[in-house]
N, C-alpha and C. Protein backbone atom coordinates (compact mmCIF):
# COMPACT_ATOMS: atom_id res chain seq x y z
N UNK A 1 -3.86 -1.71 -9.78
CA UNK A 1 -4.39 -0.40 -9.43
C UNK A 1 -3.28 0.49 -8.90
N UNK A 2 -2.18 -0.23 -8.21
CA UNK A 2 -1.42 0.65 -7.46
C UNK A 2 0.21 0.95 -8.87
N UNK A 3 -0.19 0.68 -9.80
CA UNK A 3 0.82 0.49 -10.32
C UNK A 3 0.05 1.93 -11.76
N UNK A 4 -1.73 1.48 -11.89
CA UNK A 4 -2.17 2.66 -12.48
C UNK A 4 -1.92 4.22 -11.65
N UNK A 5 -2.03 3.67 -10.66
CA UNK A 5 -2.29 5.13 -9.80
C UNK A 5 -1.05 5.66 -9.80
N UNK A 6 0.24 4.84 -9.73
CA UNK A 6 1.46 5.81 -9.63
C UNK A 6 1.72 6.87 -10.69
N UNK A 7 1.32 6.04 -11.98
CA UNK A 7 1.68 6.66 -13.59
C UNK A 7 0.08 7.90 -13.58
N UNK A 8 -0.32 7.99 -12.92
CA UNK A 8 -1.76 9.51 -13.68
C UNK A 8 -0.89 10.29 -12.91
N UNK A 9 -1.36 11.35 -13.38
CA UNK A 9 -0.99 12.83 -13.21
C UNK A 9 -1.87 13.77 -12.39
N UNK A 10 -1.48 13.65 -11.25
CA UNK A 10 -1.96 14.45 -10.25
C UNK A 10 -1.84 15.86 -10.01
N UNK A 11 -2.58 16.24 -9.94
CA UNK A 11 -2.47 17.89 -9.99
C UNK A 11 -1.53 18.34 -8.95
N UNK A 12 -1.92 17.48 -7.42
CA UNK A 12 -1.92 18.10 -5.97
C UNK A 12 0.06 17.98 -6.27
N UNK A 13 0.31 16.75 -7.10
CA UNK A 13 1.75 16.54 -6.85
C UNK A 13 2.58 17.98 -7.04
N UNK A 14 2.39 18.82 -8.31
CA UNK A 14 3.01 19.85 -8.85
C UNK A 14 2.45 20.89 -8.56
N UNK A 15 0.99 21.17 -8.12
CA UNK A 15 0.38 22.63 -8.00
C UNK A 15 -0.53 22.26 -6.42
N UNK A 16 0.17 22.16 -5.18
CA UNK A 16 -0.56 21.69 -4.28
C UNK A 16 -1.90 22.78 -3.88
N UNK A 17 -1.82 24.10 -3.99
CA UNK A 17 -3.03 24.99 -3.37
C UNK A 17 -4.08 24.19 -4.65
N UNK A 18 -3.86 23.11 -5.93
CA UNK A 18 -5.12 23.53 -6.19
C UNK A 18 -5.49 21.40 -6.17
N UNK A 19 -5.10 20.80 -4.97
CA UNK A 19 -5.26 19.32 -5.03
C UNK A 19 -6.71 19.51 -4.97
N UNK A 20 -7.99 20.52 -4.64
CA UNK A 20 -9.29 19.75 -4.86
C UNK A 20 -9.54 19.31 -6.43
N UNK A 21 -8.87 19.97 -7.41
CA UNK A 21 -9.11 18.85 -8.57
C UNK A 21 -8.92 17.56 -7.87
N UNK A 22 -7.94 16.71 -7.62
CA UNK A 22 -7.58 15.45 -7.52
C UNK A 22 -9.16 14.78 -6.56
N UNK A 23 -9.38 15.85 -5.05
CA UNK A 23 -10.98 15.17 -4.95
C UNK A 23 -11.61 15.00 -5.89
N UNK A 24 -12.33 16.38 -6.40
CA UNK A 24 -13.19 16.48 -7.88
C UNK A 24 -13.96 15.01 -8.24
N UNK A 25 -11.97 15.10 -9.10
CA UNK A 25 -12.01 14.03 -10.23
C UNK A 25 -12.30 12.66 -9.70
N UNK A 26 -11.82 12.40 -8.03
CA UNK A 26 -12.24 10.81 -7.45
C UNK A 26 -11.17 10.39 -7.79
N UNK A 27 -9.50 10.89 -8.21
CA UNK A 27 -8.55 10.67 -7.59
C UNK A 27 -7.88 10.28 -6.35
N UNK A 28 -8.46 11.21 -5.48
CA UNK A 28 -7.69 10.99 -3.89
C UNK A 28 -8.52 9.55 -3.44
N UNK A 29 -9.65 9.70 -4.20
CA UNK A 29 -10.43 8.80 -3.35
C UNK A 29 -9.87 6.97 -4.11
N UNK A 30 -9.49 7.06 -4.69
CA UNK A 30 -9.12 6.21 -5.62
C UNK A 30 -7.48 5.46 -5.02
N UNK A 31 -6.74 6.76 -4.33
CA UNK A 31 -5.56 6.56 -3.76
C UNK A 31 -5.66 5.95 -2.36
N UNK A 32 -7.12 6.77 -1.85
CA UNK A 32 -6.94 6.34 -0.64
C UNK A 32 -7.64 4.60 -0.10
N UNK A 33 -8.43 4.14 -0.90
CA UNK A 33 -9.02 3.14 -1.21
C UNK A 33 -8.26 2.33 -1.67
N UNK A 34 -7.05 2.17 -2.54
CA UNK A 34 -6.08 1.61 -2.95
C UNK A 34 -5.04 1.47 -1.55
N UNK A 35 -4.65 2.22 -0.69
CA UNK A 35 -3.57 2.14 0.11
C UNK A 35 -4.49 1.58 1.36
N UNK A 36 -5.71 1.67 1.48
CA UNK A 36 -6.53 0.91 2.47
C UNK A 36 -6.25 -1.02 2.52
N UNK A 37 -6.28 -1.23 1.22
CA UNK A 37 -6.35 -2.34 0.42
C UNK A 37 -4.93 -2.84 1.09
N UNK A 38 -4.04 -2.12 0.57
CA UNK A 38 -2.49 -2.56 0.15
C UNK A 38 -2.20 -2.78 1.68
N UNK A 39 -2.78 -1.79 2.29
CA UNK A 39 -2.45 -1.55 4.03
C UNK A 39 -2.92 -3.41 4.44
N UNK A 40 -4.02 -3.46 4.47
CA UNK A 40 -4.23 -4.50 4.80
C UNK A 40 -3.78 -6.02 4.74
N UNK A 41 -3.05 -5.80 3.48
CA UNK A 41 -3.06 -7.14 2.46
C UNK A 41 -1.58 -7.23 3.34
N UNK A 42 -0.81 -6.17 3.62
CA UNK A 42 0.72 -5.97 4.22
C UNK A 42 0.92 -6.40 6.07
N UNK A 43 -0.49 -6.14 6.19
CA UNK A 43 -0.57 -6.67 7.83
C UNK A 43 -0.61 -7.84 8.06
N UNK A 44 -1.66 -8.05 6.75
CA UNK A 44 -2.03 -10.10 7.12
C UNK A 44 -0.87 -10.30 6.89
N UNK A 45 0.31 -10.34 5.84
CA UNK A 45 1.22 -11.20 5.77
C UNK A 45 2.43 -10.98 6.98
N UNK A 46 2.26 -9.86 7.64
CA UNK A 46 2.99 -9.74 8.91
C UNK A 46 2.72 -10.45 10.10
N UNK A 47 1.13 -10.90 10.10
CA UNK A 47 0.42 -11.16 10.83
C UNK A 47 0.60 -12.67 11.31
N UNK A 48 0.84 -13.21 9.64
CA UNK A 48 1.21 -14.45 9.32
C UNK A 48 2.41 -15.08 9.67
N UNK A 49 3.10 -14.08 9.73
CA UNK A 49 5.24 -14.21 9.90
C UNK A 49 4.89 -13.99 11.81
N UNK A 50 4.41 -13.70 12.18
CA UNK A 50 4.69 -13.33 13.66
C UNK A 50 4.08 -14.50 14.35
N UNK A 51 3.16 -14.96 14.17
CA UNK A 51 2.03 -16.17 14.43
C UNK A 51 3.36 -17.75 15.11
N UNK A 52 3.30 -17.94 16.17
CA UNK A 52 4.35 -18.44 16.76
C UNK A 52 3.57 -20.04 16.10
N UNK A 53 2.66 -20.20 16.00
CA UNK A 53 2.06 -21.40 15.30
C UNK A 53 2.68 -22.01 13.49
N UNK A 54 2.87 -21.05 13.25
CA UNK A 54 3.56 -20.74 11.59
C UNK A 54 4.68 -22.23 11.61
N UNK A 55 4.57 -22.82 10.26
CA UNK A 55 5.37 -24.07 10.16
C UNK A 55 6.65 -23.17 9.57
N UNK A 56 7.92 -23.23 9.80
CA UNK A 56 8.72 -22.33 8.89
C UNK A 56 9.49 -23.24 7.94
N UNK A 57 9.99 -22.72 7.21
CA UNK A 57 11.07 -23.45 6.73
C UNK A 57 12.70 -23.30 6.91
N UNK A 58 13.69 -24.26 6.63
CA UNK A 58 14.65 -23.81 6.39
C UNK A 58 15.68 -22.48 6.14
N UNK A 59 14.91 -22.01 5.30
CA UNK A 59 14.66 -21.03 4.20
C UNK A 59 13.91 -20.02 4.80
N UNK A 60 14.87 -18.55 4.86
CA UNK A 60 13.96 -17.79 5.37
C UNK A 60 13.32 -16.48 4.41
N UNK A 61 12.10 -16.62 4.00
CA UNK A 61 11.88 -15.23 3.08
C UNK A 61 12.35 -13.85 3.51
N UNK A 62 11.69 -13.11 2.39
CA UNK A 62 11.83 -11.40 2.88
C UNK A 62 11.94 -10.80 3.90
N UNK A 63 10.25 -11.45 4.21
CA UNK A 63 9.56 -10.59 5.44
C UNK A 63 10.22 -11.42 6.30
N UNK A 64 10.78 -12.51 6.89
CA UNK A 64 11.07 -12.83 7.64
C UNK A 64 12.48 -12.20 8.09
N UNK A 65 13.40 -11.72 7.12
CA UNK A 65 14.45 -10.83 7.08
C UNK A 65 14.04 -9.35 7.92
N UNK A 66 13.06 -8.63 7.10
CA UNK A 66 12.47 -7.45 7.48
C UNK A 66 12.18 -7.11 9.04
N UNK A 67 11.42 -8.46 9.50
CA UNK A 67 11.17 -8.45 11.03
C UNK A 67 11.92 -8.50 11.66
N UNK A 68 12.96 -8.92 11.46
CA UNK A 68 14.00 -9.31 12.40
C UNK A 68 14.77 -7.78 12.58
């Protein structure tokens, strides 16, 4: 979804006085429901890395880079 939503063509991007198309159409709502999602899905795994209970490995991922 977040990969459809980047590629449509948003009005608000290039002609901002006229973004109520993008309501209208159930665009915004589509964006904002998508980044609700993404928001969430990005906390648990932070949520997960901070958790002093967490078995770690050796090996440290991304997010474990990121936090630091």
């Amino acid at each position: 979804e977040a990969q459809a939503l980047a590629a449509i063509f948003f009005v608000s991007d290039y002609f901002p006085l006229m973004g109520w198309i993008d309501k209208l159409s159930g665009l915004y709502g589509r964006l904002e429901k998508n980044f609700k999602e993404l928001d969430m899905f990005y906390q648990e795994i932070i949520d997960d890395h901070l958790d002093p209970k967490r078995q770690t490995t050796a090996q440290e991922d991304i997010t474990d880079v990121l936090l630091k």
